[in-house]
N, C-alpha and C. Protein backbone atom coordinates (compact mmCIF):
# COMPACT_ATOMS: atom_id res chain seq x y z
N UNK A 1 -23.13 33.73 22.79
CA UNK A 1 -24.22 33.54 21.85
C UNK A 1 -24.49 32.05 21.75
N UNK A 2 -25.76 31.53 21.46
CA UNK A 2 -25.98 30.54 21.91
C UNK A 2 -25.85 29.88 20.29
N UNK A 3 -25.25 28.66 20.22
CA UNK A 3 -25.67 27.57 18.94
C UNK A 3 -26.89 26.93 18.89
N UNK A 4 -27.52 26.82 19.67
CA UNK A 4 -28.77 26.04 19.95
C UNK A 4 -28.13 25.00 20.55
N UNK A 5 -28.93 23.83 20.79
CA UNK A 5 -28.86 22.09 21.02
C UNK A 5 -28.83 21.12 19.20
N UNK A 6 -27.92 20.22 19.62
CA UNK A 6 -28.09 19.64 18.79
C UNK A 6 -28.12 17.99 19.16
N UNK A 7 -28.71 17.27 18.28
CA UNK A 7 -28.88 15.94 18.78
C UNK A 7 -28.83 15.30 18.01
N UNK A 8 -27.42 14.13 17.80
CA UNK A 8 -26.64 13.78 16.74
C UNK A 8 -26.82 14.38 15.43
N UNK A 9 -26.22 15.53 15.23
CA UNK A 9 -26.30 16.48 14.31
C UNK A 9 -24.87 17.82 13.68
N UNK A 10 -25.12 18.00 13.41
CA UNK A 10 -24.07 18.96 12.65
C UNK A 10 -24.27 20.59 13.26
N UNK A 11 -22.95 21.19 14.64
CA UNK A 11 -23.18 22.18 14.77
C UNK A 11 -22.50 23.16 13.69
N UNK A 12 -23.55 24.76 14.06
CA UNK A 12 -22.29 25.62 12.77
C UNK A 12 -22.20 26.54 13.83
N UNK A 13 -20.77 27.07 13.57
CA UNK A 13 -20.29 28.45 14.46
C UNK A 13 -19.87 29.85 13.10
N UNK A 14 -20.94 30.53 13.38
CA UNK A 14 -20.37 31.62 12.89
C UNK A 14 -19.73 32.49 13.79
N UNK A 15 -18.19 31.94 13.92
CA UNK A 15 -17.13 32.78 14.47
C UNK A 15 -17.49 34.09 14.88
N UNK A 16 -17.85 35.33 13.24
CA UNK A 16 -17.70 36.70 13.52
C UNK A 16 -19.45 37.11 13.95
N UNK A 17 -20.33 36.56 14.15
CA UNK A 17 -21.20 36.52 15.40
C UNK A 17 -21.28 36.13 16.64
N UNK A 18 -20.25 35.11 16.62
CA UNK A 18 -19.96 34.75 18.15
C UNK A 18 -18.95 34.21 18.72
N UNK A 19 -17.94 35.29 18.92
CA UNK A 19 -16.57 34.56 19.50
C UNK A 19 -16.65 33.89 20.45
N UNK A 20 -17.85 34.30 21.30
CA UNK A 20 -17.86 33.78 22.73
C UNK A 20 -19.04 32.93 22.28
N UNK A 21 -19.11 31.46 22.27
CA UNK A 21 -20.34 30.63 22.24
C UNK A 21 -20.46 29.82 22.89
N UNK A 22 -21.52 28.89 22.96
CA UNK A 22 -21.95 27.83 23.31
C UNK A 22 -23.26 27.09 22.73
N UNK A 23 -22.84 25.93 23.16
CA UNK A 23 -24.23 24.40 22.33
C UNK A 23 -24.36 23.74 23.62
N UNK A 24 -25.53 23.01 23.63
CA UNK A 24 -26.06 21.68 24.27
C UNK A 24 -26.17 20.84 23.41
N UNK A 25 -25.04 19.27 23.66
CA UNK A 25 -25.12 18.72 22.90
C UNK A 25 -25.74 17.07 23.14
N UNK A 26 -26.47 16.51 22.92
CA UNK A 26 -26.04 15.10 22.91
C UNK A 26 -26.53 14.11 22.02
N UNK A 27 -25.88 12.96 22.02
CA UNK A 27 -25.38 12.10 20.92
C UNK A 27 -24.10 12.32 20.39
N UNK A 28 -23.82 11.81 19.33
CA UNK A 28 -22.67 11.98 17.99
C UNK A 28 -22.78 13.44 17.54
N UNK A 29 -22.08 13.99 17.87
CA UNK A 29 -22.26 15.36 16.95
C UNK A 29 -20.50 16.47 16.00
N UNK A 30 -21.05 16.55 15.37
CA UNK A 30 -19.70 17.47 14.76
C UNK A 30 -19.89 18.51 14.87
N UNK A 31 -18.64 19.54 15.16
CA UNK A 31 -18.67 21.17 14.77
C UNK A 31 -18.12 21.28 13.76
N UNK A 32 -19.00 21.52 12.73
CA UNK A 32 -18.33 21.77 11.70
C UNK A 32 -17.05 23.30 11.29
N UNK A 33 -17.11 23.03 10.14
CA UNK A 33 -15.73 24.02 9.87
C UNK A 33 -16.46 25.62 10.59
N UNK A 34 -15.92 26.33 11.10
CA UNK A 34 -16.47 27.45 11.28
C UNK A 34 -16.66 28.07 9.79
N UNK A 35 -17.87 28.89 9.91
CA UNK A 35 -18.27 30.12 8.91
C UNK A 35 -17.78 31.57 9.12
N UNK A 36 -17.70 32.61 8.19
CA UNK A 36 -17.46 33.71 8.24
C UNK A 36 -15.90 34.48 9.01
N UNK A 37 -15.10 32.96 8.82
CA UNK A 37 -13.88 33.64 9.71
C UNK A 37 -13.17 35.09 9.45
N UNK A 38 -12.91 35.75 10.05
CA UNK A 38 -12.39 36.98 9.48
C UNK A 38 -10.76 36.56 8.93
N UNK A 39 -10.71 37.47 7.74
CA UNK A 39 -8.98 37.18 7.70
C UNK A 39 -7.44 37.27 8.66
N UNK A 40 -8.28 38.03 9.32
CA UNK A 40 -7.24 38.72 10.93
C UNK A 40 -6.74 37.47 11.73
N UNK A 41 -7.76 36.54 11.81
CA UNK A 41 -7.81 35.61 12.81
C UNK A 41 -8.06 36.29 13.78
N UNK A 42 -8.22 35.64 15.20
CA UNK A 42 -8.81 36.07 16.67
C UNK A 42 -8.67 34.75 17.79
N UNK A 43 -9.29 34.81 18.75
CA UNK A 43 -9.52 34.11 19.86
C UNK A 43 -10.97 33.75 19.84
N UNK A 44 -11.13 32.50 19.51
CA UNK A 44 -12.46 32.34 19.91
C UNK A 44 -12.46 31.05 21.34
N UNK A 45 -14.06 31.01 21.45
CA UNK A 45 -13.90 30.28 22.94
C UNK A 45 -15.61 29.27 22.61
N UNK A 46 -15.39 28.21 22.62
CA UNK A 46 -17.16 27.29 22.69
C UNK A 46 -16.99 26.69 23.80
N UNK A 47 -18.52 26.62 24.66
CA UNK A 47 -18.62 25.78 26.01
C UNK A 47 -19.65 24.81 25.49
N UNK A 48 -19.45 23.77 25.55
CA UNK A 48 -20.52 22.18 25.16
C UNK A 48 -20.69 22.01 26.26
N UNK A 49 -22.37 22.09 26.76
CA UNK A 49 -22.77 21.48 27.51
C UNK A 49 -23.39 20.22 27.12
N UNK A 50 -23.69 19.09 27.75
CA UNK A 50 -23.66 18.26 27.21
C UNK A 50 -25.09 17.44 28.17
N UNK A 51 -25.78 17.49 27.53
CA UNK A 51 -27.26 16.95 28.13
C UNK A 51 -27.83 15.50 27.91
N UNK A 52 -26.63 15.15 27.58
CA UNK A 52 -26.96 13.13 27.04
C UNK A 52 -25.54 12.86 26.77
N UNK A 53 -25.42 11.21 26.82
CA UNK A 53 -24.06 10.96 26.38
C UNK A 53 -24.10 11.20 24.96
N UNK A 54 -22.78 12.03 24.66
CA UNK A 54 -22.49 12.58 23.33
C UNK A 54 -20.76 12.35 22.87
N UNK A 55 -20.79 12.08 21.76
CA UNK A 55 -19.51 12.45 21.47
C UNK A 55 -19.13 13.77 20.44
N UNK A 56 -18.34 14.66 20.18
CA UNK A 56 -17.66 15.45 19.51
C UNK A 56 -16.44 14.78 18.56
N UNK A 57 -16.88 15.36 17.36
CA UNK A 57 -16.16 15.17 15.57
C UNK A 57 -16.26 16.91 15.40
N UNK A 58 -14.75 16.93 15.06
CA UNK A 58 -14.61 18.35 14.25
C UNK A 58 -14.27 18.40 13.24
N UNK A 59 -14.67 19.26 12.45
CA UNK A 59 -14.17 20.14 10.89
C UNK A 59 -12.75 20.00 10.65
N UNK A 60 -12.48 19.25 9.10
CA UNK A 60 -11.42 20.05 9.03
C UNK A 60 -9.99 21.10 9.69
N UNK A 61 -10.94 22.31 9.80
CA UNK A 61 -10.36 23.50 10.03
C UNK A 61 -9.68 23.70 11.13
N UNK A 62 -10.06 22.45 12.26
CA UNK A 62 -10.09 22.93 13.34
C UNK A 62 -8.53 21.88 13.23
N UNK A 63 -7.81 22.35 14.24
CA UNK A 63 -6.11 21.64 14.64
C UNK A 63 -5.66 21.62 15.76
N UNK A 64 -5.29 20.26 16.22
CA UNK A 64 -5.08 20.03 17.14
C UNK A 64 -3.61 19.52 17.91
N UNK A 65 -3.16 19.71 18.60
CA UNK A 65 -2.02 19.53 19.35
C UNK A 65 -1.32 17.71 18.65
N UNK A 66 -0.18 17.73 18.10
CA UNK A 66 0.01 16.29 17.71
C UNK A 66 -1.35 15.89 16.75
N UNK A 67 -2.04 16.39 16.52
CA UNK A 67 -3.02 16.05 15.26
C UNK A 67 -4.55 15.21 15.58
N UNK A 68 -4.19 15.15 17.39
CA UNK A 68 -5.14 14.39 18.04
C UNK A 68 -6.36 15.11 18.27
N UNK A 69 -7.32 15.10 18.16
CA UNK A 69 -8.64 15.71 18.69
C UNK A 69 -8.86 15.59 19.88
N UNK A 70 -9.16 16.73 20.67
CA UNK A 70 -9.25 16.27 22.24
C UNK A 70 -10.07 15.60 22.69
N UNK A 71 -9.84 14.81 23.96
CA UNK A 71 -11.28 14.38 24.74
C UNK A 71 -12.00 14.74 25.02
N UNK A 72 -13.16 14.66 25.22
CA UNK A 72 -14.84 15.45 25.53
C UNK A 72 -14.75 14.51 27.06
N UNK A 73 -15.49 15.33 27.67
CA UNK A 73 -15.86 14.52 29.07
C UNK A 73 -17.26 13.75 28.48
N UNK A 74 -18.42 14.55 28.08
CA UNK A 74 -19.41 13.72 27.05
C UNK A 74 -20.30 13.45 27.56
N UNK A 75 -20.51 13.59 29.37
CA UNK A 75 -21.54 12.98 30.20
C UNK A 75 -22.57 13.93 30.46
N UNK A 76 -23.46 13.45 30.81
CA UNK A 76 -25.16 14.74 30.52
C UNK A 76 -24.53 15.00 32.18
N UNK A 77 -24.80 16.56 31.80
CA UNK A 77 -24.38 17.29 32.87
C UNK A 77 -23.27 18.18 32.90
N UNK A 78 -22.76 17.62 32.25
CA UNK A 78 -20.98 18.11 32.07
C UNK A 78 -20.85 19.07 31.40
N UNK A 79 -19.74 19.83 31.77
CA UNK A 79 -19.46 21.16 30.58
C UNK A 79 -17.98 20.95 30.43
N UNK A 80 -17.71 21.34 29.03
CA UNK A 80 -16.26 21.43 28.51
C UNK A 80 -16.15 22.62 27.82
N UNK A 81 -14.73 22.90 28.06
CA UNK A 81 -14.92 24.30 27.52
C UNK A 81 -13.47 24.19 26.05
N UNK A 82 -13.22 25.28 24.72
CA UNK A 82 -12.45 25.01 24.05
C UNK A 82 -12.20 26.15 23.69
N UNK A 83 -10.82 26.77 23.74
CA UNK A 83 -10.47 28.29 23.20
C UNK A 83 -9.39 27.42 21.76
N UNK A 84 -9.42 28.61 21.15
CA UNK A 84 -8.97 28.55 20.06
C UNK A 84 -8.31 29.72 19.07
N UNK A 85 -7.27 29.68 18.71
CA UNK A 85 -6.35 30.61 18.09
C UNK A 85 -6.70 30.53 16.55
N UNK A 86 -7.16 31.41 15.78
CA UNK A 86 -7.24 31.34 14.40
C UNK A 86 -6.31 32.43 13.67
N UNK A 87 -5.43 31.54 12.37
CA UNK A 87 -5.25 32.23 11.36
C UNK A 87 -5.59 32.87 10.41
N UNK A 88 -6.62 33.33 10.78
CA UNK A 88 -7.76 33.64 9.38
C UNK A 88 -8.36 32.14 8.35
N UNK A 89 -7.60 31.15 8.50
CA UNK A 89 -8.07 29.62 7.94
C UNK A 89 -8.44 28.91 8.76
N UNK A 90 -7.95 28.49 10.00
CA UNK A 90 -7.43 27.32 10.66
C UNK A 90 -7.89 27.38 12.08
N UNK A 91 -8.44 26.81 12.82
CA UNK A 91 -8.17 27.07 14.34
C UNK A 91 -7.83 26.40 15.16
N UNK A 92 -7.02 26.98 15.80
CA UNK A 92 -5.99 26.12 16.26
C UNK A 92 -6.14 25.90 17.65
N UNK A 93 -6.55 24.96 18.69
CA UNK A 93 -6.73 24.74 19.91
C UNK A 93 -5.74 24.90 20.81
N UNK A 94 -5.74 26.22 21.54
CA UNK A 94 -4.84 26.53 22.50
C UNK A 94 -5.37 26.20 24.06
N UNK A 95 -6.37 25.95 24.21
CA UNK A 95 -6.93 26.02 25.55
C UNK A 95 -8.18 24.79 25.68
N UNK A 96 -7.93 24.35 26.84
CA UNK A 96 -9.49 23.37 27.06
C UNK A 96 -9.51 22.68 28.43
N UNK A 97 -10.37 22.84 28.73
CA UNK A 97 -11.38 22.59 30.19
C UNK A 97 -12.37 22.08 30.36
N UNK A 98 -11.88 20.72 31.27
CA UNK A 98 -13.00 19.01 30.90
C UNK A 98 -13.77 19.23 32.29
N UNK A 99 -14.73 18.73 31.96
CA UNK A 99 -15.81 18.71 33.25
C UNK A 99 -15.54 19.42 34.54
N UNK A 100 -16.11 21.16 33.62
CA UNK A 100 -15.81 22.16 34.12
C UNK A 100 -17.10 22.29 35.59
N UNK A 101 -16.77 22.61 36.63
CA UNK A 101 -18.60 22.68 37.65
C UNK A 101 -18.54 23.57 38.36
């Protein structure tokens, strides 16, 4: 399901519409906290394509390995991909794939 494009702007993921998503992003942009998480938690998965130099800022919610936010590849053209483990709160980055082609 698609997020739209955003261009230095604020994406939203409603999780329980789209586990499987994706955005075109470029500039500065954040994903914000996801919406509508179910209490179960699940697997979700976002692919950023990235159509200008951009950088990625996440929510809160989102957690990362050692507390670091991952690298974006960021270059127009590029795709990165990000799976993610949720507790019903939290999501937790189990998976990711940089300038995927």
């Amino acid at each position: 399901v698609s997020l739209g494009s955003a261009t230095s702007s604020t994406v939203t993921w409603n999780v329980t519409a789209a586990k499987v998503a994706y955005v075109s992003v470029s500039g500065s942009c954040t994903i914000a906290n996801p919406t509508n998480v179910p209490s179960n938690g699940g697997f979700y998965s976002l692919k950023v394509s990235y159509t200008g130099n951009s950088t990625l800022a996440w929510g809160t919610s989102y957690k990362f390995p050692s507390g670091t936010a991952p690298s974006v590849t960021g270059t127009s053209g590029t795709v990165d991909i990000f799976t993610f483990r949720c507790d019903g709160t939290n999501m937790f980055l189990v998976g990711q794939s940089n300038d995927v082609r």
